[in-house]
PDB file of N, CA and C in Angstrom:
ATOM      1  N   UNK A   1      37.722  -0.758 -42.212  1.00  0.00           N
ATOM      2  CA  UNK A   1      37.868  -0.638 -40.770  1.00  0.00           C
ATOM      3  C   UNK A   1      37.637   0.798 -40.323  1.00  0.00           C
ATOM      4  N   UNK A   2      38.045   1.827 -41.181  1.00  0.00           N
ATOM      5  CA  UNK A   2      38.131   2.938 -40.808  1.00  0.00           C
ATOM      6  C   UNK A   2      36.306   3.275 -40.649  1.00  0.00           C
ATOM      7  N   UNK A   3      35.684   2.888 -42.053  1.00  0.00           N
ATOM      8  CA  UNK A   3      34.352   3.599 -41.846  1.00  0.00           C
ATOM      9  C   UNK A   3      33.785   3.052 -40.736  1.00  0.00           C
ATOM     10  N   UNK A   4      33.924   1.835 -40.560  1.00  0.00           N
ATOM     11  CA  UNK A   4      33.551   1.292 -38.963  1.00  0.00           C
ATOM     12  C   UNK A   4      33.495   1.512 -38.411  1.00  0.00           C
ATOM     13  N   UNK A   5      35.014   2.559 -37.935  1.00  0.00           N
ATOM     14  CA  UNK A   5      35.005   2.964 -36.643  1.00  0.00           C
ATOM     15  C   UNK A   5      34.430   4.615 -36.464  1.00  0.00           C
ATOM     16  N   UNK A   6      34.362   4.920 -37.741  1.00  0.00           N
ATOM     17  CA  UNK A   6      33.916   6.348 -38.021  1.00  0.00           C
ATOM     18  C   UNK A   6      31.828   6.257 -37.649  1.00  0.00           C
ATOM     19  N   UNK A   7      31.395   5.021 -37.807  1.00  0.00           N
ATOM     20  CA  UNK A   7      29.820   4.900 -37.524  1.00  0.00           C
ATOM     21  C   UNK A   7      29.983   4.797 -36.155  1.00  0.00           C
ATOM     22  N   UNK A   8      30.551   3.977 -35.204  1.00  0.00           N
ATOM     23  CA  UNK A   8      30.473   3.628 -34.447  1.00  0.00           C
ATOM     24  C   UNK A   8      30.544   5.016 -32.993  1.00  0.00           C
ATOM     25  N   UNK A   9      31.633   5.881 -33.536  1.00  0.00           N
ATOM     26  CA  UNK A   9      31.947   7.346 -33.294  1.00  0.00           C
ATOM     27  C   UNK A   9      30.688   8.139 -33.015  1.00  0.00           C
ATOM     28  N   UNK A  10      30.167   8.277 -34.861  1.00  0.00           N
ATOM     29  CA  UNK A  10      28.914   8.754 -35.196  1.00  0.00           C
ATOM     30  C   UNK A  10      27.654   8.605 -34.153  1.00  0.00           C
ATOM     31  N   UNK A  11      27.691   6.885 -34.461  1.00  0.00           N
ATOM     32  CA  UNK A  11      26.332   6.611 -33.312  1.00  0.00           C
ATOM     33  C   UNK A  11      26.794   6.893 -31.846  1.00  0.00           C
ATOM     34  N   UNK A  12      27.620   6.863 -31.156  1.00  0.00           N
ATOM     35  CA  UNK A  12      28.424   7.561 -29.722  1.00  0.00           C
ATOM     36  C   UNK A  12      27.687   8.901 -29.957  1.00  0.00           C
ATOM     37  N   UNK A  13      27.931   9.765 -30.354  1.00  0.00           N
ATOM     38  CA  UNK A  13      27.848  11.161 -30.555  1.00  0.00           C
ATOM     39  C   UNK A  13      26.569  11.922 -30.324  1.00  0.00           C
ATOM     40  N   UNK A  14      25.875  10.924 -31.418  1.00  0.00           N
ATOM     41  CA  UNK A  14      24.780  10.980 -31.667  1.00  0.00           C
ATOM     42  C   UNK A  14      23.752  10.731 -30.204  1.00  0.00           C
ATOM     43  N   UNK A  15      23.981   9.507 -29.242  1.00  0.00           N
ATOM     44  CA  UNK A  15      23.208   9.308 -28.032  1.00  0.00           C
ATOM     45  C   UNK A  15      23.708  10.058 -27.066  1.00  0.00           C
ATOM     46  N   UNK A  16      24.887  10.216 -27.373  1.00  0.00           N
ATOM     47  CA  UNK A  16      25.383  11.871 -26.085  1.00  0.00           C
ATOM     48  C   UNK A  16      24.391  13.053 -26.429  1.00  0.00           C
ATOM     49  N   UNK A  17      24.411  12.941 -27.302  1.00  0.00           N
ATOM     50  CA  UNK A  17      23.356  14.436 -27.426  1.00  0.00           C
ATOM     51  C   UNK A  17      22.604  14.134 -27.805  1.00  0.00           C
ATOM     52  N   UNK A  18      21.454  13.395 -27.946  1.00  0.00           N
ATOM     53  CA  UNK A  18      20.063  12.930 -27.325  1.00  0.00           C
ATOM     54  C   UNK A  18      19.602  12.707 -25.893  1.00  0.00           C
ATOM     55  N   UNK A  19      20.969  12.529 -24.790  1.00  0.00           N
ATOM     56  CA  UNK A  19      20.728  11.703 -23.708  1.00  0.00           C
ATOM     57  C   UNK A  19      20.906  13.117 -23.341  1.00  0.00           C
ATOM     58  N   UNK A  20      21.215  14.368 -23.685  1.00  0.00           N
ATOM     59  CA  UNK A  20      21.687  15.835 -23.384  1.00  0.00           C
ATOM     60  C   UNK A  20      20.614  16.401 -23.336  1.00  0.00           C
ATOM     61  N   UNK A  21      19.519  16.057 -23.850  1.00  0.00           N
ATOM     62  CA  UNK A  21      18.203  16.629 -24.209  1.00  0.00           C
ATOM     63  C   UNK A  21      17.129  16.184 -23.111  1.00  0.00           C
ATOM     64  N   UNK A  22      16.503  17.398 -22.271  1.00  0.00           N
ATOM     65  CA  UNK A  22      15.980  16.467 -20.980  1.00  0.00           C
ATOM     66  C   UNK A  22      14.635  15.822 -21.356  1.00  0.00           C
ATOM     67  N   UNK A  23      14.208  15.734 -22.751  1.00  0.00           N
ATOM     68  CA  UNK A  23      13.109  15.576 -23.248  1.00  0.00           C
ATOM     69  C   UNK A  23      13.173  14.209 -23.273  1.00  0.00           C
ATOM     70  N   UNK A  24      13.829  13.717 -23.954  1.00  0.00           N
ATOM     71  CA  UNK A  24      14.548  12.393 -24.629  1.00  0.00           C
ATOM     72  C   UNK A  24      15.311  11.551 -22.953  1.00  0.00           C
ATOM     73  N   UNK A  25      14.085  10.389 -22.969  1.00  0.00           N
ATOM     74  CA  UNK A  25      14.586   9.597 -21.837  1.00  0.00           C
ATOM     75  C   UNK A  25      14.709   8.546 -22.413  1.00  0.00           C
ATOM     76  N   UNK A  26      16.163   8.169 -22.882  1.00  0.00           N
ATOM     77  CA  UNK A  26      16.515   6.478 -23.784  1.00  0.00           C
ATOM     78  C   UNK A  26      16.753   5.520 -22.306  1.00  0.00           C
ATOM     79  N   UNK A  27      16.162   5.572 -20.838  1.00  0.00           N
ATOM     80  CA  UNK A  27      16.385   4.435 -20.286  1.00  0.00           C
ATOM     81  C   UNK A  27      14.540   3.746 -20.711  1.00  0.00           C
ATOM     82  N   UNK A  28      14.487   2.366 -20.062  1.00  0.00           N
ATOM     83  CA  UNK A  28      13.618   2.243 -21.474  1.00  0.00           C
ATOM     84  C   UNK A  28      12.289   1.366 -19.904  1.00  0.00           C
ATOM     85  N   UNK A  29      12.643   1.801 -18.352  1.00  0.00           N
ATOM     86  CA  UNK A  29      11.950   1.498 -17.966  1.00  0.00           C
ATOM     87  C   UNK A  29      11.055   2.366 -16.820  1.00  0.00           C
ATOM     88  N   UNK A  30      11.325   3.637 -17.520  1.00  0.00           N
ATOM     89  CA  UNK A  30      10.664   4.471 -16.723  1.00  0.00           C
ATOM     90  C   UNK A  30      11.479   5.162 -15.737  1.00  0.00           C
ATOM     91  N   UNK A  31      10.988   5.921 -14.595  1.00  0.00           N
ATOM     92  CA  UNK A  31      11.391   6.402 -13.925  1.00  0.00           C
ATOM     93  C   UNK A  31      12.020   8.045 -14.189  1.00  0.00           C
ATOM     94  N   UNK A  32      12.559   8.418 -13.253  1.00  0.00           N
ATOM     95  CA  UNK A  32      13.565   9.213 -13.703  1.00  0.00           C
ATOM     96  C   UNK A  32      12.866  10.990 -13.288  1.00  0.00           C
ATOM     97  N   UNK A  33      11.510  10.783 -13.332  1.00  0.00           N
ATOM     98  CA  UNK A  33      10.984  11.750 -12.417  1.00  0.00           C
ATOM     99  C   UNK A  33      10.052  11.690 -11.732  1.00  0.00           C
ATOM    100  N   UNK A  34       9.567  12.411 -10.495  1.00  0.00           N
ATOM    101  CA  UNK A  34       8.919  12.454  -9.476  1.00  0.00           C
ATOM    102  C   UNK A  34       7.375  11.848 -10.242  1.00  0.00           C
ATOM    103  N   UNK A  35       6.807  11.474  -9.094  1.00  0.00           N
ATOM    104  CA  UNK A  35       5.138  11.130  -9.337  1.00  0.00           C
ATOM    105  C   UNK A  35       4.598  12.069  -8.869  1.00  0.00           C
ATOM    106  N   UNK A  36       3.156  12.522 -10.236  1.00  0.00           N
ATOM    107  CA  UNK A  36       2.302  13.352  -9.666  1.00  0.00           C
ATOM    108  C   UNK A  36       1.258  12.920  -8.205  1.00  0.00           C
ATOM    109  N   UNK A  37       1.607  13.439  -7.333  1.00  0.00           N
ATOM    110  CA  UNK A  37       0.728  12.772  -6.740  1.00  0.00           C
ATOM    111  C   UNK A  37      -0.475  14.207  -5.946  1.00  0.00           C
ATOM    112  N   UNK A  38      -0.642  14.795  -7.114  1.00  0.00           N
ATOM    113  CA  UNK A  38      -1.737  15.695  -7.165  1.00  0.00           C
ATOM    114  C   UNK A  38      -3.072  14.812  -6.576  1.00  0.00           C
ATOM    115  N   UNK A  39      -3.152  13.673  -7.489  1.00  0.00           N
ATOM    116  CA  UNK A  39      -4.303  12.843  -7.343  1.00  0.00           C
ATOM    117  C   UNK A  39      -4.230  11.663  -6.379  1.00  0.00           C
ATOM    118  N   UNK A  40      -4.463  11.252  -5.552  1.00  0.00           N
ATOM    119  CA  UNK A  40      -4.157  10.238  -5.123  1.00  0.00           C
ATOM    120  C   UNK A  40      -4.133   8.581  -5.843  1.00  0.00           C
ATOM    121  N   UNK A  41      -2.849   7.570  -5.820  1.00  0.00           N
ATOM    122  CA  UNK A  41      -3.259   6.712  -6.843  1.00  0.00           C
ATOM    123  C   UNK A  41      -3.956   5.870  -6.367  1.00  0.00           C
ATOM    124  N   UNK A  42      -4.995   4.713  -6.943  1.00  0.00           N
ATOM    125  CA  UNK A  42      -6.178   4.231  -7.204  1.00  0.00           C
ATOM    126  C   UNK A  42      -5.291   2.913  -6.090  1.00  0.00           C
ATOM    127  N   UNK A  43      -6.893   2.846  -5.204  1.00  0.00           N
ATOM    128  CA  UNK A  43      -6.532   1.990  -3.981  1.00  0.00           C
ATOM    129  C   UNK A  43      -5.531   2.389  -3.074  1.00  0.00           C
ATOM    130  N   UNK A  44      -5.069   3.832  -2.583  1.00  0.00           N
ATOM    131  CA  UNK A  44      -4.283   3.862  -1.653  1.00  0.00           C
ATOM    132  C   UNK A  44      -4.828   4.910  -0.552  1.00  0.00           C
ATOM    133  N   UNK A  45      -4.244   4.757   0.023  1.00  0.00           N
ATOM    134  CA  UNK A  45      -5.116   5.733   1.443  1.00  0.00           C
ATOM    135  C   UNK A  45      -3.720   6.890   1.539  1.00  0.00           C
ATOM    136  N   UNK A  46      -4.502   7.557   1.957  1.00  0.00           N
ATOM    137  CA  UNK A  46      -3.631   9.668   1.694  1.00  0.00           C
ATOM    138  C   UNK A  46      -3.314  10.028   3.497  1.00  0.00           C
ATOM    139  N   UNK A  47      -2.443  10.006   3.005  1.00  0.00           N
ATOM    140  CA  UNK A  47      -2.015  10.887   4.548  1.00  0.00           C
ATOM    141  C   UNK A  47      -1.614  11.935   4.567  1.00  0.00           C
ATOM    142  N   UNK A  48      -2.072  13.054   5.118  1.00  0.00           N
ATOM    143  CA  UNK A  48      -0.986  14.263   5.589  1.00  0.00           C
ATOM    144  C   UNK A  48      -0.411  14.725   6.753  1.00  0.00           C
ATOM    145  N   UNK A  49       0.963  14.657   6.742  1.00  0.00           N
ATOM    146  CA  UNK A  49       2.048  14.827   7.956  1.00  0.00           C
ATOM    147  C   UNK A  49       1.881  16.071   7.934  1.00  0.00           C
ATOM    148  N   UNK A  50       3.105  16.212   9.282  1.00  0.00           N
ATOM    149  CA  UNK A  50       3.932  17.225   9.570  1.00  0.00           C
ATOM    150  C   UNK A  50       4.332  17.817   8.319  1.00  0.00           C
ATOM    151  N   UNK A  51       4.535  19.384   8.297  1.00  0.00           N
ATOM    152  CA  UNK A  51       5.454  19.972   8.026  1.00  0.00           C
ATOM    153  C   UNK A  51       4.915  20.022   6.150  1.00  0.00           C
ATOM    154  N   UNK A  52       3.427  19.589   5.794  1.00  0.00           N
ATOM    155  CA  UNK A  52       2.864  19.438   4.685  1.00  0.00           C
ATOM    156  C   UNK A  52       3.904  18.876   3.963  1.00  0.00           C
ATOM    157  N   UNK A  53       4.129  17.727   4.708  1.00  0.00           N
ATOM    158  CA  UNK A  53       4.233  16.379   4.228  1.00  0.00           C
ATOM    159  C   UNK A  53       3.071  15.651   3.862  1.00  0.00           C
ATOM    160  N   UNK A  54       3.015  14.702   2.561  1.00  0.00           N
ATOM    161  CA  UNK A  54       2.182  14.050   2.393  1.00  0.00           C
ATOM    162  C   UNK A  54       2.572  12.404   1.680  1.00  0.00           C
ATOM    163  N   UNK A  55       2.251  11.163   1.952  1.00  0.00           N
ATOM    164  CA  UNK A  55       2.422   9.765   1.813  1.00  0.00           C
ATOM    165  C   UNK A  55       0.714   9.059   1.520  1.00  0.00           C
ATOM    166  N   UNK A  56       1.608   8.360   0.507  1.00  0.00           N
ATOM    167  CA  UNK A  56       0.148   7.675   0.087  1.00  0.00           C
ATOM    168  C   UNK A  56       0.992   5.636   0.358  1.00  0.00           C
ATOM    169  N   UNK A  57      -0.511   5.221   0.837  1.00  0.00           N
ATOM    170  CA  UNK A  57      -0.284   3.416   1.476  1.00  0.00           C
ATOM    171  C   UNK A  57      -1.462   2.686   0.801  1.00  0.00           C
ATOM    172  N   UNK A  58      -0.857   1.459   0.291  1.00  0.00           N
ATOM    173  CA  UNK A  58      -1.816   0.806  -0.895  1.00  0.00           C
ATOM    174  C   UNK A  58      -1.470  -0.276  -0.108  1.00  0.00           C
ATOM    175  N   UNK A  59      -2.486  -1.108  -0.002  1.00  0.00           N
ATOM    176  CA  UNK A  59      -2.074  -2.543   1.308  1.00  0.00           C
ATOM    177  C   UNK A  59      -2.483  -3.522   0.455  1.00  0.00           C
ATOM    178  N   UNK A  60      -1.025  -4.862   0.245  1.00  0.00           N
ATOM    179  CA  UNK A  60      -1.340  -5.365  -0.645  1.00  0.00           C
ATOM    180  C   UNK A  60      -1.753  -7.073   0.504  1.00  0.00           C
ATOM    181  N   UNK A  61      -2.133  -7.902  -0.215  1.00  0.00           N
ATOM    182  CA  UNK A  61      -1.979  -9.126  -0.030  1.00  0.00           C
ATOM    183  C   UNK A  61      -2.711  -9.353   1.588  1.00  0.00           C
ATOM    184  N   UNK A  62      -4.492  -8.836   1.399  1.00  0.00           N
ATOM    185  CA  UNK A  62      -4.794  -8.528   2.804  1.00  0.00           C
ATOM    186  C   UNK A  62      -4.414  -8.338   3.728  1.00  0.00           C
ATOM    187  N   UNK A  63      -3.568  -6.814   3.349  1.00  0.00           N
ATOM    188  CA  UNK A  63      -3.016  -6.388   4.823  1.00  0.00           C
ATOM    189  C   UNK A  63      -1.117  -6.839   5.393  1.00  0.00           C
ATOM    190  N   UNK A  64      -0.762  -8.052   4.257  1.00  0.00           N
ATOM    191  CA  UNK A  64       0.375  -8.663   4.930  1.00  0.00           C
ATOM    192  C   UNK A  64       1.504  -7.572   4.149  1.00  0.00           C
ATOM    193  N   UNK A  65       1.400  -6.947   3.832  1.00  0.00           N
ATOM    194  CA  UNK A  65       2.231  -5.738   3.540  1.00  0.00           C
ATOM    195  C   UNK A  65       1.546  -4.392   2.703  1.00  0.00           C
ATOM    196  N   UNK A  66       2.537  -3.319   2.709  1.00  0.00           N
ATOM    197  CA  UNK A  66       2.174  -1.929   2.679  1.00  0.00           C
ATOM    198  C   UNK A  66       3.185  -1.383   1.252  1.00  0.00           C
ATOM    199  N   UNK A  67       2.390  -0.977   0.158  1.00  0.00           N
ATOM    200  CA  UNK A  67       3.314  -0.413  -0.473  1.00  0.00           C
ATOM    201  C   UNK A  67       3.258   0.872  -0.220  1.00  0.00           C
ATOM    202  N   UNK A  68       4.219   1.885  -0.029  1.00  0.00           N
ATOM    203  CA  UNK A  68       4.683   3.115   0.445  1.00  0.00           C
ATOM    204  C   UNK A  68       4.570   3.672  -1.008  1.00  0.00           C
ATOM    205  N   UNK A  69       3.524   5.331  -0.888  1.00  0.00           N
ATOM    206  CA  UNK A  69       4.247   5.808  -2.123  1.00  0.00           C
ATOM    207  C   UNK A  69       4.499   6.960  -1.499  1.00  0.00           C
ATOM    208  N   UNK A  70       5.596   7.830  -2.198  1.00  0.00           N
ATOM    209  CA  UNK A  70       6.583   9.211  -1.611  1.00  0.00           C
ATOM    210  C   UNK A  70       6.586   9.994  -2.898  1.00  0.00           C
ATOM    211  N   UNK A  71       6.815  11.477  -2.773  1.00  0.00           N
ATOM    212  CA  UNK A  71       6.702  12.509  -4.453  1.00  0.00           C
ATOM    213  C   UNK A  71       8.320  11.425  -5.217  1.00  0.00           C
ATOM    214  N   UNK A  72       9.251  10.602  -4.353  1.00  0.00           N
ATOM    215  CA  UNK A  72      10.457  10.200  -4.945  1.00  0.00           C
ATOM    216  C   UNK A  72      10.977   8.622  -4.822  1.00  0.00           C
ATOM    217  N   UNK A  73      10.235   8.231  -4.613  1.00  0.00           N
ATOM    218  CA  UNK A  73       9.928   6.808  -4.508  1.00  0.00           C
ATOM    219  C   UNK A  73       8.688   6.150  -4.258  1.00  0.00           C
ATOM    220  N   UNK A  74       9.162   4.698  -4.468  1.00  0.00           N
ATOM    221  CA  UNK A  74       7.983   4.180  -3.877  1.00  0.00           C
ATOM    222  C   UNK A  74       8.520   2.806  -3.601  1.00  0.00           C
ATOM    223  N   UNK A  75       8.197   1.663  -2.233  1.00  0.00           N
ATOM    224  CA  UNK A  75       8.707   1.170  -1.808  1.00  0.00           C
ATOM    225  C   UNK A  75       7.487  -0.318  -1.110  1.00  0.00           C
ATOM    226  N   UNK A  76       7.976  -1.196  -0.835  1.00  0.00           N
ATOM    227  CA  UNK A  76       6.799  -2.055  -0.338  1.00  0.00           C
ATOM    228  C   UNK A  76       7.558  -2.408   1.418  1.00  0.00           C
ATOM    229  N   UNK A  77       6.779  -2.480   1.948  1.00  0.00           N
ATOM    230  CA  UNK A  77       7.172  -2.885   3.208  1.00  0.00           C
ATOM    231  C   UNK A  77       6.309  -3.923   3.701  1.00  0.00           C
ATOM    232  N   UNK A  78       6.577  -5.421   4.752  1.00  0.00           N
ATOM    233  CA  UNK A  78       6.353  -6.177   4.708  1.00  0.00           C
ATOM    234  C   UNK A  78       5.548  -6.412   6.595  1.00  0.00           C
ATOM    235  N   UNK A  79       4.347  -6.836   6.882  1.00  0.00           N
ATOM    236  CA  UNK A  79       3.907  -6.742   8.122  1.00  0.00           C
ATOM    237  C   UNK A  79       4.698  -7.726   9.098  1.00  0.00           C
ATOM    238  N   UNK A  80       4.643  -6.799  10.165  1.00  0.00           N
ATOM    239  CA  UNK A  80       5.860  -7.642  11.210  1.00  0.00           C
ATOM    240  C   UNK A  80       4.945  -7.312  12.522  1.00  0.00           C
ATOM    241  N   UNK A  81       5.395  -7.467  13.684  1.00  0.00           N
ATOM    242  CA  UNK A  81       4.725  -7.790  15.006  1.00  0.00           C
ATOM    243  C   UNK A  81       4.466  -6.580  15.474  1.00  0.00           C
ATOM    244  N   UNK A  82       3.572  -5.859  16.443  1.00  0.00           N
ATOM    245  CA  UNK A  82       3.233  -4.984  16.646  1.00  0.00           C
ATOM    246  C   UNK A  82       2.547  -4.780  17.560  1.00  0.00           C
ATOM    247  N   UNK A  83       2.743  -3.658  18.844  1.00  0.00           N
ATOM    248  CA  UNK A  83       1.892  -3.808  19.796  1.00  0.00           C
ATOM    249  C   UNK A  83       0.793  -2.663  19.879  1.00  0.00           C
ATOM    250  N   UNK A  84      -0.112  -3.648  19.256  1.00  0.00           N
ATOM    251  CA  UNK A  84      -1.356  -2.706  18.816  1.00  0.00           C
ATOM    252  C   UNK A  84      -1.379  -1.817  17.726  1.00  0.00           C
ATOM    253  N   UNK A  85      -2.004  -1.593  16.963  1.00  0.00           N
ATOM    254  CA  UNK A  85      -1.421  -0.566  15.689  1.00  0.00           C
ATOM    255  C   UNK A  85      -1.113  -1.708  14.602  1.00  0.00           C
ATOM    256  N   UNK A  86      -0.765  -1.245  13.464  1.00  0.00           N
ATOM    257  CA  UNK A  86       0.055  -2.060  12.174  1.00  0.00           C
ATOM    258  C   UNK A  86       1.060  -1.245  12.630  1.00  0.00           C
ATOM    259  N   UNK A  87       2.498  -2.328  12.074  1.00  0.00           N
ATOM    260  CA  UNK A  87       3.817  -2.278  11.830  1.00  0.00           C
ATOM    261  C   UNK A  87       4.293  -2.802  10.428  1.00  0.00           C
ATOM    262  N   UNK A  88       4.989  -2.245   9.619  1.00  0.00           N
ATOM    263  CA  UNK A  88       5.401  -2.470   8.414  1.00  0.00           C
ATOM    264  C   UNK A  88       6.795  -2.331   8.137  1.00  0.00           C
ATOM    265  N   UNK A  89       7.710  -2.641   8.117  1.00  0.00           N
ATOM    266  CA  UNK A  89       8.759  -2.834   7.945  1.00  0.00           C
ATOM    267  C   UNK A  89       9.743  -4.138   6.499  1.00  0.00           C
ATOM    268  N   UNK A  90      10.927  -3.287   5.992  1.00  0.00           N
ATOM    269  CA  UNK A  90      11.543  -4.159   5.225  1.00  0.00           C
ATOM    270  C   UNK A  90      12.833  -4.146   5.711  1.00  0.00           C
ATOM    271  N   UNK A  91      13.220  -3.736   7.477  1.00  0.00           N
ATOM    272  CA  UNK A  91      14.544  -3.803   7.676  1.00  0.00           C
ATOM    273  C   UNK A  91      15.473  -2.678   7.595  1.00  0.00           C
ATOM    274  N   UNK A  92      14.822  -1.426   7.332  1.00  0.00           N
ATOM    275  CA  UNK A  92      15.231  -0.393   6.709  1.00  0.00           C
ATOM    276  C   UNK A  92      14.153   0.500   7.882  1.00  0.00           C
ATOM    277  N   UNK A  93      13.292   0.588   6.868  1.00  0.00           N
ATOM    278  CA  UNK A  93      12.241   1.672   6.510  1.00  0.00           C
ATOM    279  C   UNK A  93      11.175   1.222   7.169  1.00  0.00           C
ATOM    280  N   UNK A  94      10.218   2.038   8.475  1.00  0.00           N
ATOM    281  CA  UNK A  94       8.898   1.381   9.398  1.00  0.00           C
ATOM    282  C   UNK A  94       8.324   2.264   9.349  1.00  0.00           C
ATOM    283  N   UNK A  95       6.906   1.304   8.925  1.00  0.00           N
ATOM    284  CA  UNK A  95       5.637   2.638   8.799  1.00  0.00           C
ATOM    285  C   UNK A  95       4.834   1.685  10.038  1.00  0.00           C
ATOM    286  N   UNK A  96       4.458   2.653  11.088  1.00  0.00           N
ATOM    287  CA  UNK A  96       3.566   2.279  12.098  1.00  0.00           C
ATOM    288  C   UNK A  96       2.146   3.181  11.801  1.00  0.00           C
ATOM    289  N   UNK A  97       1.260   2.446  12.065  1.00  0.00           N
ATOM    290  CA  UNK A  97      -0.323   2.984  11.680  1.00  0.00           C
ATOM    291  C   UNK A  97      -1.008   2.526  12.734  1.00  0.00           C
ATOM    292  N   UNK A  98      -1.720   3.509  14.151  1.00  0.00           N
ATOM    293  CA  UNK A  98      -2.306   3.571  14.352  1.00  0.00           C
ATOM    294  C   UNK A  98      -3.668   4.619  14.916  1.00  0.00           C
ATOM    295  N   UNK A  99      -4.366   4.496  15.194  1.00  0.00           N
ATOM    296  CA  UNK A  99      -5.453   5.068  15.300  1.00  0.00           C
ATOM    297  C   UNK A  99      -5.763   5.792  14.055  1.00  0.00           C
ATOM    298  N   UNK A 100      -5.907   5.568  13.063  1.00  0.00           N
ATOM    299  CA  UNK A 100      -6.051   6.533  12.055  1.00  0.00           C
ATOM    300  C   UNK A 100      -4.563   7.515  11.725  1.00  0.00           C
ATOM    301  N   UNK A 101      -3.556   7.121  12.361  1.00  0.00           N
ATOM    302  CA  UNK A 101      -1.956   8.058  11.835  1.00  0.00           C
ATOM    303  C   UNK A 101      -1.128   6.859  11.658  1.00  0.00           C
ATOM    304  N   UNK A 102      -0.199   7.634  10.901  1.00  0.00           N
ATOM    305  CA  UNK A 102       0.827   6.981  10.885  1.00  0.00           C
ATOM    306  C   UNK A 102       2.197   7.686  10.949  1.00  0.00           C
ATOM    307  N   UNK A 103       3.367   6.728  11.070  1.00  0.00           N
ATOM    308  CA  UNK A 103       4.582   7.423  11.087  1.00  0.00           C
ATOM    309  C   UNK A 103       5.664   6.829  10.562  1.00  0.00           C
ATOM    310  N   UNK A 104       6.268   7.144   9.350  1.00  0.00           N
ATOM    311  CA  UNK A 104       7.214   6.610   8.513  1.00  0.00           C
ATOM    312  C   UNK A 104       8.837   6.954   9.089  1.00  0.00           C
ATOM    313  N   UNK A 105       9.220   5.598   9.040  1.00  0.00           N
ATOM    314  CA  UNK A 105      10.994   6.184   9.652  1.00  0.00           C
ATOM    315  C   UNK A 105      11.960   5.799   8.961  1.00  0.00           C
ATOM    316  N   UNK A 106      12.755   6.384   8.310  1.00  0.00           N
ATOM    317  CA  UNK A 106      13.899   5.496   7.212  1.00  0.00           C
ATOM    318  C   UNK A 106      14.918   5.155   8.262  1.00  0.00           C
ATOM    319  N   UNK A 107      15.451   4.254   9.142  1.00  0.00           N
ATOM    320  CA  UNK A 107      16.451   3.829   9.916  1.00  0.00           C
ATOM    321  C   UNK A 107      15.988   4.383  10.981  1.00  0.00           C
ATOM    322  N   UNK A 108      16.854   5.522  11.945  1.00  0.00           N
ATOM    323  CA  UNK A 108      16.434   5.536  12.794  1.00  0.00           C
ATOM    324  C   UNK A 108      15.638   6.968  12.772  1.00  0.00           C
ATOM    325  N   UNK A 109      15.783   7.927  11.868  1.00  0.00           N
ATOM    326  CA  UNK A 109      14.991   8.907  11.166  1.00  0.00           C
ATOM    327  C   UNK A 109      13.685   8.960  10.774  1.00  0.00           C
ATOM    328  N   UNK A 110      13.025   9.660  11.567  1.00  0.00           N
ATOM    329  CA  UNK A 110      11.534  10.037  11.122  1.00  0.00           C
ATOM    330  C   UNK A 110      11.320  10.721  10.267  1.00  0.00           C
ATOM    331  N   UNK A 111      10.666  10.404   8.713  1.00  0.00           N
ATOM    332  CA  UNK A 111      10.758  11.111   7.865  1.00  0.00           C
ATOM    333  C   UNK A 111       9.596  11.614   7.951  1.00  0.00           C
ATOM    334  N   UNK A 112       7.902  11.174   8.120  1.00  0.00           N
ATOM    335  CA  UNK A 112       7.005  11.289   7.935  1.00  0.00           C
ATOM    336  C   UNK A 112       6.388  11.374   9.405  1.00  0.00           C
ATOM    337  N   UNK A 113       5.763  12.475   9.899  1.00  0.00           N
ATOM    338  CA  UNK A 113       5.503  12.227  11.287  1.00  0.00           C
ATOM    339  C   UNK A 113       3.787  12.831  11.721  1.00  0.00           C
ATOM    340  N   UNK A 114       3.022  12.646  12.414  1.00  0.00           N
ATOM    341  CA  UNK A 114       1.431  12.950  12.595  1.00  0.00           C
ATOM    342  C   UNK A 114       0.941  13.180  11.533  1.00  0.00           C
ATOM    343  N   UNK A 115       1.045  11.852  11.084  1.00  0.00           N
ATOM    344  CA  UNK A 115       0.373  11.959   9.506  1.00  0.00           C
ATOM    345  C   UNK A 115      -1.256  11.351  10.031  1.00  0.00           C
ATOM    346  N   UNK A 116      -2.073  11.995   9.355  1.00  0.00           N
ATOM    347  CA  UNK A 116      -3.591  11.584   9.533  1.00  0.00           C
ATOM    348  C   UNK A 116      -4.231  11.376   7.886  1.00  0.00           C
ATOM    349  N   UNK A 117      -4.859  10.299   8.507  1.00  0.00           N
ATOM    350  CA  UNK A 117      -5.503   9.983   6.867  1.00  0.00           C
ATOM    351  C   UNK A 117      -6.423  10.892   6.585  1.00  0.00           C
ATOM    352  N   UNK A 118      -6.259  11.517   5.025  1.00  0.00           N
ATOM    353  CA  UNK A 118      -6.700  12.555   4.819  1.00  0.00           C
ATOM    354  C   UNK A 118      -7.868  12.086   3.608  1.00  0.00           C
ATOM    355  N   UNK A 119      -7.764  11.235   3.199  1.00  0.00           N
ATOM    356  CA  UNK A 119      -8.997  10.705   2.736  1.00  0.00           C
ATOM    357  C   UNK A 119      -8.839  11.003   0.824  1.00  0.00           C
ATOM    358  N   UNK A 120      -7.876  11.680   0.383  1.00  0.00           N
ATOM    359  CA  UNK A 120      -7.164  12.225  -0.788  1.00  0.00           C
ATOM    360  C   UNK A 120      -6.857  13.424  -0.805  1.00  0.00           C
TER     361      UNK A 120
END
């Protein structure tokens, strides 16, 4: 019983200080740091805001929604009614797109604002 509990210790110990090491990422589905988004990713359209802000929009399912990408997330939003322009929304979070801009709002907060498609 004792050596049992003496491995069990061991292996504890052992993933504390691996999980201590910022090299060593034991969650096993990714994440955990920002996206380069030096490059723009493949199929999405580039915007640059205010304040060199920048958002990238990948439109899935002809148009019936918008996946959002951010340097710290990334998010899908779903097409809803709109007067004139696209509207994208999941209840939260609205990206309105028109004339060539757009404007991202988390609630009632504008996060992303005179953003123009910048082409990458």
């Amino acid at each position: 019983m004792k050596q049992r509990i003496s491995r069990i210790a061991a292996l504890a110990c052992a993933t504390l200080m691996l999980s201590a090491c910022s090299s060593v990422n034991l969650w096993p589905f990714g994440g955990g740091k920002e996206q380069d988004l030096s490059r723009p990713p493949p199929g999405a359209t580039a915007y640059q805001c205010e304040g060199g802000k920048r958002l990238y929009v990948r439109y899935l399912d002809n148009g019936a929604a918008a996946w959002v990408i951010l340097p710290e997330r990334e998010f899908r939003l779903n097409k809803a009614s709109s007067d004139g322009g696209s509207r994208y929304s999941n209840g939260n979070a609205t990206l309105d797109i028109k004339d060539g801009g757009a404007t991202l709002s988390d609630g009632a907060a504008v996060t992303h604002a005179g953003c123009k498609a910048s082409g990458g």
